[in-house]
Protein backbone atom coordinates (compact mmCIF):
# COMPACT_ATOMS: atom_id res chain seq x y z
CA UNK A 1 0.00 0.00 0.00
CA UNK A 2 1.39 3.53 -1.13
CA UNK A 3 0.48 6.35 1.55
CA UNK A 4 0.40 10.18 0.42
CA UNK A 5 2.18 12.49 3.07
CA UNK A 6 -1.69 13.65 4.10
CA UNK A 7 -2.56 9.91 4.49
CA UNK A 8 -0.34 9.38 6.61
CA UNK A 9 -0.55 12.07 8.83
CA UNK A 10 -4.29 11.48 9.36
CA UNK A 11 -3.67 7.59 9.82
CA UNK A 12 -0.82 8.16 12.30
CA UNK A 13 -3.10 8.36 16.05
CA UNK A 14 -4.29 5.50 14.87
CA UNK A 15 -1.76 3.40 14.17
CA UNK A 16 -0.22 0.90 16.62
CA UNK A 17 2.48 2.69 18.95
CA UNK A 18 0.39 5.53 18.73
CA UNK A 19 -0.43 5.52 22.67
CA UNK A 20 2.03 6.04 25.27
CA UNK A 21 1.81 3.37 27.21
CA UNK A 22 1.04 0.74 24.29
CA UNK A 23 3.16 -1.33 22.56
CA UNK A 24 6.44 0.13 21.30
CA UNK A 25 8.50 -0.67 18.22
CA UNK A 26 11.81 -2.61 19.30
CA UNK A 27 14.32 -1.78 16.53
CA UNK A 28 17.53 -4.44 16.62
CA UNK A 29 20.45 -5.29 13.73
CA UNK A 30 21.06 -1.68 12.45
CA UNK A 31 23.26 -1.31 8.78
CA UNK A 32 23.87 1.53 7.21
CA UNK A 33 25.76 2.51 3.78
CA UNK A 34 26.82 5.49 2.85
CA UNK A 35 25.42 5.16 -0.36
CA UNK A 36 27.08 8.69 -1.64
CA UNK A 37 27.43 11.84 0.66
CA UNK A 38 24.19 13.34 2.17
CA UNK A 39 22.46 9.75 1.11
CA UNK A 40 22.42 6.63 3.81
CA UNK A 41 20.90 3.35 3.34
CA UNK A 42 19.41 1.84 6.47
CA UNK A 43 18.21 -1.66 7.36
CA UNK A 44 16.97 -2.91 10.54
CA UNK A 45 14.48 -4.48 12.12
CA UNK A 46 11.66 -4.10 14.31
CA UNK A 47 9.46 -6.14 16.71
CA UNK A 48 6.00 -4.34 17.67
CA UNK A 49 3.65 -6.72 19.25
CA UNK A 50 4.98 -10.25 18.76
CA UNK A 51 5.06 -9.48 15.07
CA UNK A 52 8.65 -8.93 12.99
CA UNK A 53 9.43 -6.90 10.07
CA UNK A 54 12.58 -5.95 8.00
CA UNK A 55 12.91 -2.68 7.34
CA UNK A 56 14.85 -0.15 4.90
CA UNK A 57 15.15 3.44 4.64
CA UNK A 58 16.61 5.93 2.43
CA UNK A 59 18.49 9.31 4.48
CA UNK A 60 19.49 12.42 2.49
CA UNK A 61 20.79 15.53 4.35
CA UNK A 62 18.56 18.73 4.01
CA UNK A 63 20.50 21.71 3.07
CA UNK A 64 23.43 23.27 4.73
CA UNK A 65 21.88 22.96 8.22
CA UNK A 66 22.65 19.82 8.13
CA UNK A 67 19.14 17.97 9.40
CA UNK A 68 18.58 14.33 8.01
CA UNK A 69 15.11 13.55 6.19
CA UNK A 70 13.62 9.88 5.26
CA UNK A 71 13.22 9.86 1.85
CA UNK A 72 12.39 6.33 1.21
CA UNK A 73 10.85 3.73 3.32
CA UNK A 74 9.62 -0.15 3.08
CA UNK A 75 8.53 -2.72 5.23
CA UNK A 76 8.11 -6.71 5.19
CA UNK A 77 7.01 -8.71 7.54
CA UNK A 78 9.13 -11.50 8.82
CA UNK A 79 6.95 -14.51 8.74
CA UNK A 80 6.44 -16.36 12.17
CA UNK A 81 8.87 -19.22 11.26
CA UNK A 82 11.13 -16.37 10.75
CA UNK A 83 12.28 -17.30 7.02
């Protein structure tokens, strides 16, 4: 599923992790490659809930300031049998 930037802000209270004291997102078995400079490629993964995913992200730097943005993101889940 593709989410537009307003999607996903109205989705986001509603999405698990949302409350305070629900579950939280573990994140483990964090990689990164520079991939050129300004640009990182992460992979990690989570746990939220009993359920597993691998996860990558695309980094670039914003401007001179220096602040980091996601500018790409995926998920898959990590069946149970973890294969």
């Amino acid at each position: 599923m593709r989410w537009t930037y307003t999607e996903m802000l109205a989705e986001l209270s509603e999405l698990g992790g949302a409350a305070e004291d629900g579950p939280r997102y573990e994140p483990s078995n964090f990689t990164g490659v520079l991939l050129a400079p300004g640009l990182v490629h992460l992979t990690y993964e989570t746990t939220f809930d009993g359920n597993r995913a691998r996860r990558s992200s695309v980094w670039r730097k914003q401007g001179t300031a220096g602040s980091w943005q996601m500018y790409y993101h995926q998920a898959t889940p990590i069946p149970p049998d973890g294969m």
